[in-house]
Structures are given as structure tokens and as C-alpha cells.
PDB file of N, CA and C in Angstrom:
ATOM      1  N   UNK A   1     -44.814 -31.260  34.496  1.00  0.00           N
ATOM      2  CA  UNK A   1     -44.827 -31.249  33.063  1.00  0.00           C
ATOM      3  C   UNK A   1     -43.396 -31.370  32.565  1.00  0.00           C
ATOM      4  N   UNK A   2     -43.167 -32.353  31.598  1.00  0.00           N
ATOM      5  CA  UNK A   2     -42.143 -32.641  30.856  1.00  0.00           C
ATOM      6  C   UNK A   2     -42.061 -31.935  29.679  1.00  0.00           C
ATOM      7  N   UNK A   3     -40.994 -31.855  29.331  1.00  0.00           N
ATOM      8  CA  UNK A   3     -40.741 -31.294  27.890  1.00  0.00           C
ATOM      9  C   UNK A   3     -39.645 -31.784  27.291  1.00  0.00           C
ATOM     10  N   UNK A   4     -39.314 -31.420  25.840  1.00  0.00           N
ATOM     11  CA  UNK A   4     -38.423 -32.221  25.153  1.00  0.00           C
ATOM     12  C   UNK A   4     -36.731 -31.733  25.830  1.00  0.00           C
ATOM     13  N   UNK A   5     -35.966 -32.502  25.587  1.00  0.00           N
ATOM     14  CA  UNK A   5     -34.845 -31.902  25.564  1.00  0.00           C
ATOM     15  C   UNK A   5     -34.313 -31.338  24.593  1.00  0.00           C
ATOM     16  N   UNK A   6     -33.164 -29.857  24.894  1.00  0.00           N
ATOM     17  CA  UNK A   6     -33.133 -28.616  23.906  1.00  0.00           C
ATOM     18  C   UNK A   6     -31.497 -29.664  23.128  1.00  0.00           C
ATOM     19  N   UNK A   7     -31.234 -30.744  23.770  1.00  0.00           N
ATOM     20  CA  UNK A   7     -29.870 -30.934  23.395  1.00  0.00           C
ATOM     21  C   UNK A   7     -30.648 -32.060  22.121  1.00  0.00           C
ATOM     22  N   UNK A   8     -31.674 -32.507  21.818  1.00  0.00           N
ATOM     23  CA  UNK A   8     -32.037 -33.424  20.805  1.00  0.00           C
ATOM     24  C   UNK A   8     -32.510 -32.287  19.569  1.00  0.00           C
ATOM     25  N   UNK A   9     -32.460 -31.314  20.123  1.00  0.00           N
ATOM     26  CA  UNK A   9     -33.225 -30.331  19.060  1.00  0.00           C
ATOM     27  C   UNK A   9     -32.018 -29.418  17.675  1.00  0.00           C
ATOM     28  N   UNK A  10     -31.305 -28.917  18.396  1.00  0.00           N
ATOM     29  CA  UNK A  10     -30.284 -27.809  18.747  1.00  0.00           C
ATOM     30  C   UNK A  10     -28.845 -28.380  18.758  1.00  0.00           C
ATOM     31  N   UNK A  11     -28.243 -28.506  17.709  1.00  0.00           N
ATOM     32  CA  UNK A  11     -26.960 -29.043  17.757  1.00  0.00           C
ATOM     33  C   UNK A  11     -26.237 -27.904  17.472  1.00  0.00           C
ATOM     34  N   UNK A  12     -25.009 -27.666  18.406  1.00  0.00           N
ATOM     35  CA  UNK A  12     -24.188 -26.427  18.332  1.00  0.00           C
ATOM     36  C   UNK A  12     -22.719 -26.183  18.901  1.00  0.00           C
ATOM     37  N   UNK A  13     -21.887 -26.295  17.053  1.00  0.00           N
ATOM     38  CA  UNK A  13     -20.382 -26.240  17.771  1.00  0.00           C
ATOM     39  C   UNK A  13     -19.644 -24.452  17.639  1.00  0.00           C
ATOM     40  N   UNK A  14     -18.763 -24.450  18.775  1.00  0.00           N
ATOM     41  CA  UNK A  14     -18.030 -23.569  18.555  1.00  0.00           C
ATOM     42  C   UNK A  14     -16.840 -23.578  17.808  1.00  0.00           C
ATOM     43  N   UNK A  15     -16.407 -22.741  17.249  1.00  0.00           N
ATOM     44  CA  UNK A  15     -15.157 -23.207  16.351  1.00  0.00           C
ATOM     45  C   UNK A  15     -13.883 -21.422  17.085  1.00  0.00           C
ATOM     46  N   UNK A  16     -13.309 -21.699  17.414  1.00  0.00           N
ATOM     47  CA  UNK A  16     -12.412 -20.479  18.299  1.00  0.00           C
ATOM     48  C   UNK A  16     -11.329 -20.358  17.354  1.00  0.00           C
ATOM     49  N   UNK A  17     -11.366 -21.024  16.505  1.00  0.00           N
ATOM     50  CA  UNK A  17      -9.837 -21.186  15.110  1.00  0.00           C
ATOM     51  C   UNK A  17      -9.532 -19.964  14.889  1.00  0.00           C
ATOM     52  N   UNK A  18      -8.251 -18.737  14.838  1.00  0.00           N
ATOM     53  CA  UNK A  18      -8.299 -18.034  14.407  1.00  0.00           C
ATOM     54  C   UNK A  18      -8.180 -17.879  12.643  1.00  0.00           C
ATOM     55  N   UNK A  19      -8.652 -16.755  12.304  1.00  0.00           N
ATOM     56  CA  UNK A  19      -8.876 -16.786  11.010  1.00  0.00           C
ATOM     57  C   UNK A  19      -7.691 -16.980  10.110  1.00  0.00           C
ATOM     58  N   UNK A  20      -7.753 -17.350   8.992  1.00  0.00           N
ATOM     59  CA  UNK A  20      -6.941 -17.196   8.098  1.00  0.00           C
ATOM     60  C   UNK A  20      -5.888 -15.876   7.904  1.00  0.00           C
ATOM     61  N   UNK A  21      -4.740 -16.616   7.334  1.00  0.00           N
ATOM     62  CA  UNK A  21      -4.052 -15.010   7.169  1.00  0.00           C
ATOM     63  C   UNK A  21      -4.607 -14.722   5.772  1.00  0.00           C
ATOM     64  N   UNK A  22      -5.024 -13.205   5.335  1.00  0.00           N
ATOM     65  CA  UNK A  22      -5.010 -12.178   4.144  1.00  0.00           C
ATOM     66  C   UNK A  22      -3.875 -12.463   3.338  1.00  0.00           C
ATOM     67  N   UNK A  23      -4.717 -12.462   1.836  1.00  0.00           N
ATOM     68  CA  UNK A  23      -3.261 -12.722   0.742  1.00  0.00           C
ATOM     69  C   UNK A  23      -2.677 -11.288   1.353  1.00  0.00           C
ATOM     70  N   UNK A  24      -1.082 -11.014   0.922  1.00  0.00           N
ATOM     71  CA  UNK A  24      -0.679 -10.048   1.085  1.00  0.00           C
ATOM     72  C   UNK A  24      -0.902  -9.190   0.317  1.00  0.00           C
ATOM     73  N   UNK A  25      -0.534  -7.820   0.514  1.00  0.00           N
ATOM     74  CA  UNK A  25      -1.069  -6.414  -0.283  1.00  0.00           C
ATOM     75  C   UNK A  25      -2.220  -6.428  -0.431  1.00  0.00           C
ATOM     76  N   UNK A  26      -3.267  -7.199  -0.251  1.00  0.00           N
ATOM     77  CA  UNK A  26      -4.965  -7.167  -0.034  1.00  0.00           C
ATOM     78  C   UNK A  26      -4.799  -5.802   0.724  1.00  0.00           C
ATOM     79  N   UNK A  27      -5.860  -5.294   0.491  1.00  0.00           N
ATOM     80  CA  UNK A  27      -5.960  -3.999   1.503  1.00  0.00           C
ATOM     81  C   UNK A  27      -5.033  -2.952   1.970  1.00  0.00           C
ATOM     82  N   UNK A  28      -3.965  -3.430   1.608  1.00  0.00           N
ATOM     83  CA  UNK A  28      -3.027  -2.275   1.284  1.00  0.00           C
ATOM     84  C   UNK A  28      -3.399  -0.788   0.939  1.00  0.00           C
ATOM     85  N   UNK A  29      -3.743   0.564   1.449  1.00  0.00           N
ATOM     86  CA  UNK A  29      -3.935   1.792   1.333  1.00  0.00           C
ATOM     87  C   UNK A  29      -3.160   2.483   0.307  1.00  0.00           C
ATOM     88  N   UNK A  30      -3.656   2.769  -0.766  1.00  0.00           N
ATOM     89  CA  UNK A  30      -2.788   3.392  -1.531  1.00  0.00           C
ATOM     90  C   UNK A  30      -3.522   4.754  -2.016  1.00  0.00           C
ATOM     91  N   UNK A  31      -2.154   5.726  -1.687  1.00  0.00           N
ATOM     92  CA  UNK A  31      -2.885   7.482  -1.623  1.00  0.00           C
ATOM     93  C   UNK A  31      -2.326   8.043  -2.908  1.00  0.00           C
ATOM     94  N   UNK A  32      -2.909   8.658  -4.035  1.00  0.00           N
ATOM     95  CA  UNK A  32      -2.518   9.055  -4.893  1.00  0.00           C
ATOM     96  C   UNK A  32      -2.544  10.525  -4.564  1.00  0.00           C
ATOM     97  N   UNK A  33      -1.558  11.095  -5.155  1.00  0.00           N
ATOM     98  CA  UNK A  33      -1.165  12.727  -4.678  1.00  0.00           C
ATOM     99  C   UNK A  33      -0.694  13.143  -6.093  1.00  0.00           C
ATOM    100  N   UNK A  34      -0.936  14.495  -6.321  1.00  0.00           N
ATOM    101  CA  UNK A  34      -0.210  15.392  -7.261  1.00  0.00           C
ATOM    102  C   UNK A  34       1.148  15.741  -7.096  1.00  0.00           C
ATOM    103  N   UNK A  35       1.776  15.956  -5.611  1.00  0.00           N
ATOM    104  CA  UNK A  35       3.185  16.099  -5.296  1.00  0.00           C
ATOM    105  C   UNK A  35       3.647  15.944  -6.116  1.00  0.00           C
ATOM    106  N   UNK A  36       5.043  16.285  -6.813  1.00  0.00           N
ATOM    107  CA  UNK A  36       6.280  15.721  -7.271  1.00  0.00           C
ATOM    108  C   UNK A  36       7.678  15.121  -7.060  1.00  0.00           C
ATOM    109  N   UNK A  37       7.453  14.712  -6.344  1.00  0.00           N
ATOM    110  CA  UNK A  37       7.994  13.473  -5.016  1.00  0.00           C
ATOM    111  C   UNK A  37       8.298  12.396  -5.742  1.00  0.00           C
ATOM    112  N   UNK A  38       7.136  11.624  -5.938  1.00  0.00           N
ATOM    113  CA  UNK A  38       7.601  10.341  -6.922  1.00  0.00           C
ATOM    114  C   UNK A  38       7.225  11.001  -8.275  1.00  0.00           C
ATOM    115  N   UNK A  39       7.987  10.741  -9.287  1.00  0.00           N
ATOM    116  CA  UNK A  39       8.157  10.799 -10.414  1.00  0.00           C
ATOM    117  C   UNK A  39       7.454   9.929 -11.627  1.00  0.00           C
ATOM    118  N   UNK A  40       6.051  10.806 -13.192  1.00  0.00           N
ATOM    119  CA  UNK A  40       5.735   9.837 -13.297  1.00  0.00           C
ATOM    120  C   UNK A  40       6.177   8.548 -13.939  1.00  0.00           C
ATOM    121  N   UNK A  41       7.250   8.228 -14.351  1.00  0.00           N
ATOM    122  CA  UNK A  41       7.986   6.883 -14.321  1.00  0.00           C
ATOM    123  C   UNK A  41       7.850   5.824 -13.209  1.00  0.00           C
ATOM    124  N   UNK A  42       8.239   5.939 -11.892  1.00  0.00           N
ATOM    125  CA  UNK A  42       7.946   5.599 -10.806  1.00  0.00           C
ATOM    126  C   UNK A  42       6.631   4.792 -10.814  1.00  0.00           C
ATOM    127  N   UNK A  43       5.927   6.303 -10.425  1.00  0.00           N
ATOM    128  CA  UNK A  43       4.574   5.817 -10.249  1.00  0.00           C
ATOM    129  C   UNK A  43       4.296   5.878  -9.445  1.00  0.00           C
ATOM    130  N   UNK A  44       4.679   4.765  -8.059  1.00  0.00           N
ATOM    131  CA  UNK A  44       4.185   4.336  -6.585  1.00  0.00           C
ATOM    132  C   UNK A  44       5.102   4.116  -6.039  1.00  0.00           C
ATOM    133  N   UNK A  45       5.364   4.531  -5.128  1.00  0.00           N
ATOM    134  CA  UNK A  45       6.016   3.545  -3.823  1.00  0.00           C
ATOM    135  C   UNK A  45       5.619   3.299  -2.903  1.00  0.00           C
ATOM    136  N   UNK A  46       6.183   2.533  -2.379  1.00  0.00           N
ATOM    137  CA  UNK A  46       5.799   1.669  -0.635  1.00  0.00           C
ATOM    138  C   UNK A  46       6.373   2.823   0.242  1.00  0.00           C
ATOM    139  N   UNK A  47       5.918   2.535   1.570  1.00  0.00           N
ATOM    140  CA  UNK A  47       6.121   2.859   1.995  1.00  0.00           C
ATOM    141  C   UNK A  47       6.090   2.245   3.788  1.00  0.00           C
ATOM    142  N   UNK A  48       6.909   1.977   5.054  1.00  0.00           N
ATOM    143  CA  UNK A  48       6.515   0.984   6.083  1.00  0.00           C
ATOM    144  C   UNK A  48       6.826   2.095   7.174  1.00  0.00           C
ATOM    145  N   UNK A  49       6.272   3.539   6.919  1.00  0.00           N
ATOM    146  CA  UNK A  49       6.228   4.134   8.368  1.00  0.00           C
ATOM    147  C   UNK A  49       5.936   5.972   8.273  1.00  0.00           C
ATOM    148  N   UNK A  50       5.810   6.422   8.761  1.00  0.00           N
ATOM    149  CA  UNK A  50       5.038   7.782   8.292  1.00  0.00           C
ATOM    150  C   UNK A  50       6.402   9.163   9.064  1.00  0.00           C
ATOM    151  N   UNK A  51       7.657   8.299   9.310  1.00  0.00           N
ATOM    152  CA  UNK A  51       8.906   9.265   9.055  1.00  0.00           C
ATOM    153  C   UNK A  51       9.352   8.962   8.028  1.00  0.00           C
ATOM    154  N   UNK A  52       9.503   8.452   7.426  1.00  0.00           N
ATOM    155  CA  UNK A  52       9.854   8.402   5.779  1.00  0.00           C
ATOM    156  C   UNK A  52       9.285   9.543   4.574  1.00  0.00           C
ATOM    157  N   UNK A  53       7.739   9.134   5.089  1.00  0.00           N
ATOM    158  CA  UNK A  53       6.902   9.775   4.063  1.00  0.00           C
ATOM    159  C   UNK A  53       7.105  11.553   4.598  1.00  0.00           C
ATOM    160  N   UNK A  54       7.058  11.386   5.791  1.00  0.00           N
ATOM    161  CA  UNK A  54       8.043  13.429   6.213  1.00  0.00           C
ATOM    162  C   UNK A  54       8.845  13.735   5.639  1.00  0.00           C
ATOM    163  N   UNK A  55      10.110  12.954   5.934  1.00  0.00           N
ATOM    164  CA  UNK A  55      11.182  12.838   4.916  1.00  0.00           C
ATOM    165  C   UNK A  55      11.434  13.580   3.428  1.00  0.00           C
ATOM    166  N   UNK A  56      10.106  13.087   2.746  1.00  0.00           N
ATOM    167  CA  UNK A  56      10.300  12.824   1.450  1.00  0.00           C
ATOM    168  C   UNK A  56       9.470  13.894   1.077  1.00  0.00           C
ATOM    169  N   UNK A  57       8.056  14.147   1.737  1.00  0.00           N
ATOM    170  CA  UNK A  57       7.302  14.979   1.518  1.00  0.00           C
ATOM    171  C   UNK A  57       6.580  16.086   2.369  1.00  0.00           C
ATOM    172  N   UNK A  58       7.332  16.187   3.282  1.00  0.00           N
ATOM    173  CA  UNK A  58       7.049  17.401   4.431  1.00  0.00           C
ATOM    174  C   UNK A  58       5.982  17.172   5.073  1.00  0.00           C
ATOM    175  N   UNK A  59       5.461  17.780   6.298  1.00  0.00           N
ATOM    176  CA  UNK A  59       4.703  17.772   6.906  1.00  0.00           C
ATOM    177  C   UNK A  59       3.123  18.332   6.682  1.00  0.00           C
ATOM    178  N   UNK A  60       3.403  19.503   5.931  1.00  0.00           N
ATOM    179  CA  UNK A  60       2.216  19.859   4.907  1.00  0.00           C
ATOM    180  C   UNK A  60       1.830  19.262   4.194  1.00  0.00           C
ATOM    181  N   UNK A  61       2.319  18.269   2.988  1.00  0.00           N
ATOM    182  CA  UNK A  61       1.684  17.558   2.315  1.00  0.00           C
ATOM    183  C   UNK A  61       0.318  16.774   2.596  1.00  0.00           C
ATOM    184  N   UNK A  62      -0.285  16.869   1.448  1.00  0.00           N
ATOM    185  CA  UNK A  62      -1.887  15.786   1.784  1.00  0.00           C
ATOM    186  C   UNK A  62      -1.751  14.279   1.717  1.00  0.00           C
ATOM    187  N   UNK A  63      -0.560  14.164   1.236  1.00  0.00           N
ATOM    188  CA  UNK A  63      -0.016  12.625   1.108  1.00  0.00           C
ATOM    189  C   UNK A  63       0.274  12.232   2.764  1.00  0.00           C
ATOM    190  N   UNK A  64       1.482  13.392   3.556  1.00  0.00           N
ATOM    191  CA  UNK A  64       1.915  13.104   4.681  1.00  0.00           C
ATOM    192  C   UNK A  64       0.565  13.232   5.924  1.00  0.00           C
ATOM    193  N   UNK A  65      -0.119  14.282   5.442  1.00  0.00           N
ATOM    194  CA  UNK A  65      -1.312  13.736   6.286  1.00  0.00           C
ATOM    195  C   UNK A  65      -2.314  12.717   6.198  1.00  0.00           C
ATOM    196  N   UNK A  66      -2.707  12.557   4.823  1.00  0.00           N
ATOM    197  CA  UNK A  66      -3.355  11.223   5.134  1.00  0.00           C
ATOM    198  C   UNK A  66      -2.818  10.393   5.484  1.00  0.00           C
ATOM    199  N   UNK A  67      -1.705   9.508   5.387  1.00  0.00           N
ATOM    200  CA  UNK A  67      -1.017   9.078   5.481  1.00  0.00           C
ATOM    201  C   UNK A  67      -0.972   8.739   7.497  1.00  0.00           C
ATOM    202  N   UNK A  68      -0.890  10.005   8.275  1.00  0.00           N
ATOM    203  CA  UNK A  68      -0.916  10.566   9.536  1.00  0.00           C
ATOM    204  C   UNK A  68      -2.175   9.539  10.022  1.00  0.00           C
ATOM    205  N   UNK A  69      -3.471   9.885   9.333  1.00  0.00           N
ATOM    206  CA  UNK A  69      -4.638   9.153   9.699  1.00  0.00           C
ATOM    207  C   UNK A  69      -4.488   7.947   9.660  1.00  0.00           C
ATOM    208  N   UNK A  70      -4.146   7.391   8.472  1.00  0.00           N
ATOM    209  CA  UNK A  70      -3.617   5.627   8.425  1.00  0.00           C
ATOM    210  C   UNK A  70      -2.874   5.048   9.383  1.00  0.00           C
ATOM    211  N   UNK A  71      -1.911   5.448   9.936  1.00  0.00           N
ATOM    212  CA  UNK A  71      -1.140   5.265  10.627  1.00  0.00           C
ATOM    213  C   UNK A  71      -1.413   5.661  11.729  1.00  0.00           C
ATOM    214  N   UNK A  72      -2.685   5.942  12.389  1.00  0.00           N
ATOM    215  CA  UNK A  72      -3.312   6.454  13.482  1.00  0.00           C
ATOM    216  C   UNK A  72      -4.045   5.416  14.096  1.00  0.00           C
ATOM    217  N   UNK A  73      -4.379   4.485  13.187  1.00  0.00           N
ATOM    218  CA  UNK A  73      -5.495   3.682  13.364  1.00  0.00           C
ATOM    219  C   UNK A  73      -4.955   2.115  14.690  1.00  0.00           C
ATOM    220  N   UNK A  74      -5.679   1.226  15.366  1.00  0.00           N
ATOM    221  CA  UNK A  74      -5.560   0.623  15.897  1.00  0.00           C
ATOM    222  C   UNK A  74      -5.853  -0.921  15.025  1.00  0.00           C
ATOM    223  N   UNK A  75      -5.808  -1.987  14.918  1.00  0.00           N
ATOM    224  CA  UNK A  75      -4.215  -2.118  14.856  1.00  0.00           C
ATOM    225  C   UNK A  75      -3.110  -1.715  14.114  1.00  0.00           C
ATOM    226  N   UNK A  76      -1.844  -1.169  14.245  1.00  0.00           N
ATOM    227  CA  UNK A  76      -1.827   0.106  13.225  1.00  0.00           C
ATOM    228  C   UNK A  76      -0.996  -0.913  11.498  1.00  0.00           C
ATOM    229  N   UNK A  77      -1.321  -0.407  11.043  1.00  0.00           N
ATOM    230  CA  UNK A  77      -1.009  -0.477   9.406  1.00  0.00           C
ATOM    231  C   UNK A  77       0.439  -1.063   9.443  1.00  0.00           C
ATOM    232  N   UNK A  78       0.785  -1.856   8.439  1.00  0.00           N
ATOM    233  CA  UNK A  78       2.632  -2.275   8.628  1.00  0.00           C
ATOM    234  C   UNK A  78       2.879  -1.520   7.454  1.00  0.00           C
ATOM    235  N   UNK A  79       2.104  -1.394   5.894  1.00  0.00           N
ATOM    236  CA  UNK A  79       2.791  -0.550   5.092  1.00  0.00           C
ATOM    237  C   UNK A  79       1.945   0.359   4.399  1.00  0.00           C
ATOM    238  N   UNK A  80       2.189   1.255   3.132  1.00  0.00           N
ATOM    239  CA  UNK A  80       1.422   2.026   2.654  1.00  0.00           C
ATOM    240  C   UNK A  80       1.851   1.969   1.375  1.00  0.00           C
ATOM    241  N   UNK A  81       1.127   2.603   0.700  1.00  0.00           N
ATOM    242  CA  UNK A  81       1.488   3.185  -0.903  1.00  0.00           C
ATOM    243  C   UNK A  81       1.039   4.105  -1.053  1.00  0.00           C
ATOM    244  N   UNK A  82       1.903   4.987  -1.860  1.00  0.00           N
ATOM    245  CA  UNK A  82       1.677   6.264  -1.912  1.00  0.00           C
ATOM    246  C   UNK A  82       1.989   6.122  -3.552  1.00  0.00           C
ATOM    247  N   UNK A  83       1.157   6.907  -4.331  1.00  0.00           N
ATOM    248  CA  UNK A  83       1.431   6.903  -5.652  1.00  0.00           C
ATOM    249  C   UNK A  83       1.067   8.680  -6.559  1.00  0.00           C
ATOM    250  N   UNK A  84       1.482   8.466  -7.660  1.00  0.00           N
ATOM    251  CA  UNK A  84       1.768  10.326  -8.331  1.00  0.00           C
ATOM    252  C   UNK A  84       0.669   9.855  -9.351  1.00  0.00           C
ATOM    253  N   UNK A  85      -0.262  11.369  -8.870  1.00  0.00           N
ATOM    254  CA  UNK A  85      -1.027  11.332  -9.819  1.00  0.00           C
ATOM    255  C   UNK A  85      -0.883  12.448 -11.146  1.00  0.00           C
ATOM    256  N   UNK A  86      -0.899  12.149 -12.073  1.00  0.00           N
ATOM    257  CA  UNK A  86      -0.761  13.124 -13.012  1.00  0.00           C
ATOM    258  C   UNK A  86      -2.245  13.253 -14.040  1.00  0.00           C
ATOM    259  N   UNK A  87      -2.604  14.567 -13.667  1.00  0.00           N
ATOM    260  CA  UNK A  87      -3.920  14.654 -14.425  1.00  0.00           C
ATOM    261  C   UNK A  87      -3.987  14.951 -15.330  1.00  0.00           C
ATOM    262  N   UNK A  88      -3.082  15.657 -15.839  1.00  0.00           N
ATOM    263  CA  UNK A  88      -3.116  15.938 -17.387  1.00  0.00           C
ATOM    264  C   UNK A  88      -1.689  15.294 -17.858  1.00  0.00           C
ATOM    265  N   UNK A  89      -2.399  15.476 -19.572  1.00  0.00           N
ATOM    266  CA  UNK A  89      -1.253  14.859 -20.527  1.00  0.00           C
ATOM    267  C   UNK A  89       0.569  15.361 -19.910  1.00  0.00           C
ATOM    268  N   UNK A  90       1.411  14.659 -19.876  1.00  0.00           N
ATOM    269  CA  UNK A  90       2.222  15.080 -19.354  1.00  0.00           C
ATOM    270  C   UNK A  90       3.742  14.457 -20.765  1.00  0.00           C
ATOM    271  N   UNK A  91       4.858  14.664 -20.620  1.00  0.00           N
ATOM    272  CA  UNK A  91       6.259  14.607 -21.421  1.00  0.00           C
ATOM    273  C   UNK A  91       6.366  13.395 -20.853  1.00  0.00           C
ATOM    274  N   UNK A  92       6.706  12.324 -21.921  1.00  0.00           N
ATOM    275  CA  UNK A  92       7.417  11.372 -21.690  1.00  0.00           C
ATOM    276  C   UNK A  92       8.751  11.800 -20.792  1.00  0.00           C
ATOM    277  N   UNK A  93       9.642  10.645 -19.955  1.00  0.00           N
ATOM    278  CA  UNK A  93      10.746  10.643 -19.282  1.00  0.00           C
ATOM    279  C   UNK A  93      11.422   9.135 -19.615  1.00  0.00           C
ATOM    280  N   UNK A  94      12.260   9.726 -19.799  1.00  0.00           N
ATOM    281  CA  UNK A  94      13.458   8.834 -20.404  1.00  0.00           C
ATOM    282  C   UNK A  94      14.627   8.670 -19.621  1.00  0.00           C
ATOM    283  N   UNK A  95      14.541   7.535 -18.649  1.00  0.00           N
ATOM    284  CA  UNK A  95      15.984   7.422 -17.750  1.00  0.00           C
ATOM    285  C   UNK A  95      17.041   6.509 -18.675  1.00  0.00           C
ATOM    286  N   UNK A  96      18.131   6.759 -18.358  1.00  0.00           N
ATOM    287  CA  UNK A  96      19.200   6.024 -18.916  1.00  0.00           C
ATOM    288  C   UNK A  96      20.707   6.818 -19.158  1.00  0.00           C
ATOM    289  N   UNK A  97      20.984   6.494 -19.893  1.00  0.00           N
ATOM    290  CA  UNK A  97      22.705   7.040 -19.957  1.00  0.00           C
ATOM    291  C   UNK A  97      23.057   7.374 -21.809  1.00  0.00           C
ATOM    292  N   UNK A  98      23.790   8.330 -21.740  1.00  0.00           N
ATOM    293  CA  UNK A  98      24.266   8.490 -23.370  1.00  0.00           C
ATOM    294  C   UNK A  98      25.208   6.978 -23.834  1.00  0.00           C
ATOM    295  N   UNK A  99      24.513   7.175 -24.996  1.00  0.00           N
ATOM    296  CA  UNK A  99      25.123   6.006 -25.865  1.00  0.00           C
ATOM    297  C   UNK A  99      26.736   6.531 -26.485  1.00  0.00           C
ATOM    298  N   UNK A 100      27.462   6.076 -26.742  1.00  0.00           N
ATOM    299  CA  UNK A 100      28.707   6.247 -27.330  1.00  0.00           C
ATOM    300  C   UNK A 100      28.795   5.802 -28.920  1.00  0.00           C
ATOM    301  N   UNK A 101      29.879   6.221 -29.944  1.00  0.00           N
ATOM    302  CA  UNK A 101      29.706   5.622 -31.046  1.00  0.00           C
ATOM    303  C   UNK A 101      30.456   4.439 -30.964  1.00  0.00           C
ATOM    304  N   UNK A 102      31.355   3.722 -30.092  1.00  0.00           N
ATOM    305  CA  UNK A 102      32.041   2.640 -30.409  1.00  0.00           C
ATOM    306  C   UNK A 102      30.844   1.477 -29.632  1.00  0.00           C
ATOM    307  N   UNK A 103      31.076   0.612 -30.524  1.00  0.00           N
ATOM    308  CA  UNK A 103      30.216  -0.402 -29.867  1.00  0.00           C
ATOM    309  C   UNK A 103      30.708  -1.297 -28.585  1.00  0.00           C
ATOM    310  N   UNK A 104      29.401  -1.568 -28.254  1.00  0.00           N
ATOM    311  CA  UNK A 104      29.255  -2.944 -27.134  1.00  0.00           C
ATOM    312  C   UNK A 104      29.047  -3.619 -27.039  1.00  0.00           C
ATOM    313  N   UNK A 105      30.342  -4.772 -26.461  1.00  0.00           N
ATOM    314  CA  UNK A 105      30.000  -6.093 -27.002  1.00  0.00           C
ATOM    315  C   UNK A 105      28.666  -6.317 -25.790  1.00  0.00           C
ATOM    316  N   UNK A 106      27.761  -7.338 -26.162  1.00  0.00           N
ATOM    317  CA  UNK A 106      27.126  -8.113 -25.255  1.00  0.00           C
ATOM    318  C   UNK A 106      27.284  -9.192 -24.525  1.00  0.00           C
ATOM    319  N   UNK A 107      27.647  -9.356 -23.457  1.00  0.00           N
ATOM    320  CA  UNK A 107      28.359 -10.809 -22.701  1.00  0.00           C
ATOM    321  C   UNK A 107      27.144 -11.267 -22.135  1.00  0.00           C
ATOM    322  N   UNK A 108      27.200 -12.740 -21.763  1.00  0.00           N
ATOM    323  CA  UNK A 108      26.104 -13.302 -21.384  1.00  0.00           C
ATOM    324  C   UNK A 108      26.411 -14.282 -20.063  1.00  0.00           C
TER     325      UNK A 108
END
């Protein structure tokens, strides 16, 4: 007994291409914390390694531990964001420098 052939039926390519690269900061982890670390002016920062974020915010922090987990992972993470959350109404902040009464010229 004959039967059809599976190659007239069944057409089938492989494609082995690796994938596309991810726009960047796609998927980027970003941990919002109450800390007062970053400032709310700031806002966020980057961050590309989890001695930095010790550094800045000790080992206790919930920022530096999550953070711990991210950076745990296989293949591991190249950066992070870490950002200040402020839950309630909070004082404006005003960076800058005192003004003087003599004026300034503007050069261009």
C-alpha cells in the first residue's frame, strides 16, 4: 500500500534568525521607594549595578533589596531605576543660587 507523500502536503521552513534587539529602556525595572535618597525634584535615577544603590541607600533599604532580587536574576539586568515616591502633598523645592542687585548681562 502506497500513500501520499508528507513532503507534497506539509511545507515547512525553519527560520534560526536571532530576534530583534528591544527598543531601549523597554522593560527597564523601575522601583519607587519613600526613602529620601533621591529628592522630589529629581525624581528617578538610573542606576547600572546594586553597589551603588548600597552606597546611596544602605543595605536595609526596600529599594536596596529589591533591587538585590533584580539583579539576582539570570540573564542579569544591565540597569535599573529607582525613583521617590512622595505620597502626600509635599513643599515645593527650589534649586538655584541668590540673585544679586546689579545686573547681568546675557551673552550668547
Amino acid at each position: 500500500m502506497s500513500g501520499l507523500s508528507v513532503s507534497r502536503l506539509v511545507n515547512v521552513t525553519i527560520n534560526l534568525a536571532p530576534l530583534a534587539a528591544a527598543r531601549r529602556g523597554f522593560g527597564t525595572l523601575l522601583i519607587a521607594g519613600d526613602s529620601d535618597v533621591i529628592n522630589g525634584f529629581e525624581r528617578i535615577r538610573p542606576y547600572t549595578g546594586l553597589e551603588d544603590i548600597a552606597l546611596e541607600f544602605g543595605l536595609d533599604a526596600p529599594e536596596y533589596k529589591a533591587a538585590a532580587l533584580y539583579f539576582s536574576q539570570l540573564p542579569k539586568p544591565r540597569t535599573i531605576n529607582i525613583a521617590r515616591w512622595i505620597s502626600s502633598a509635599s513643599k515645593a523645592q527650589l534649586n538655584g543660587g541668590a540673585l544679586t542687585a546689579a545686573p547681568t548681562p546675557i551673552t550668547g
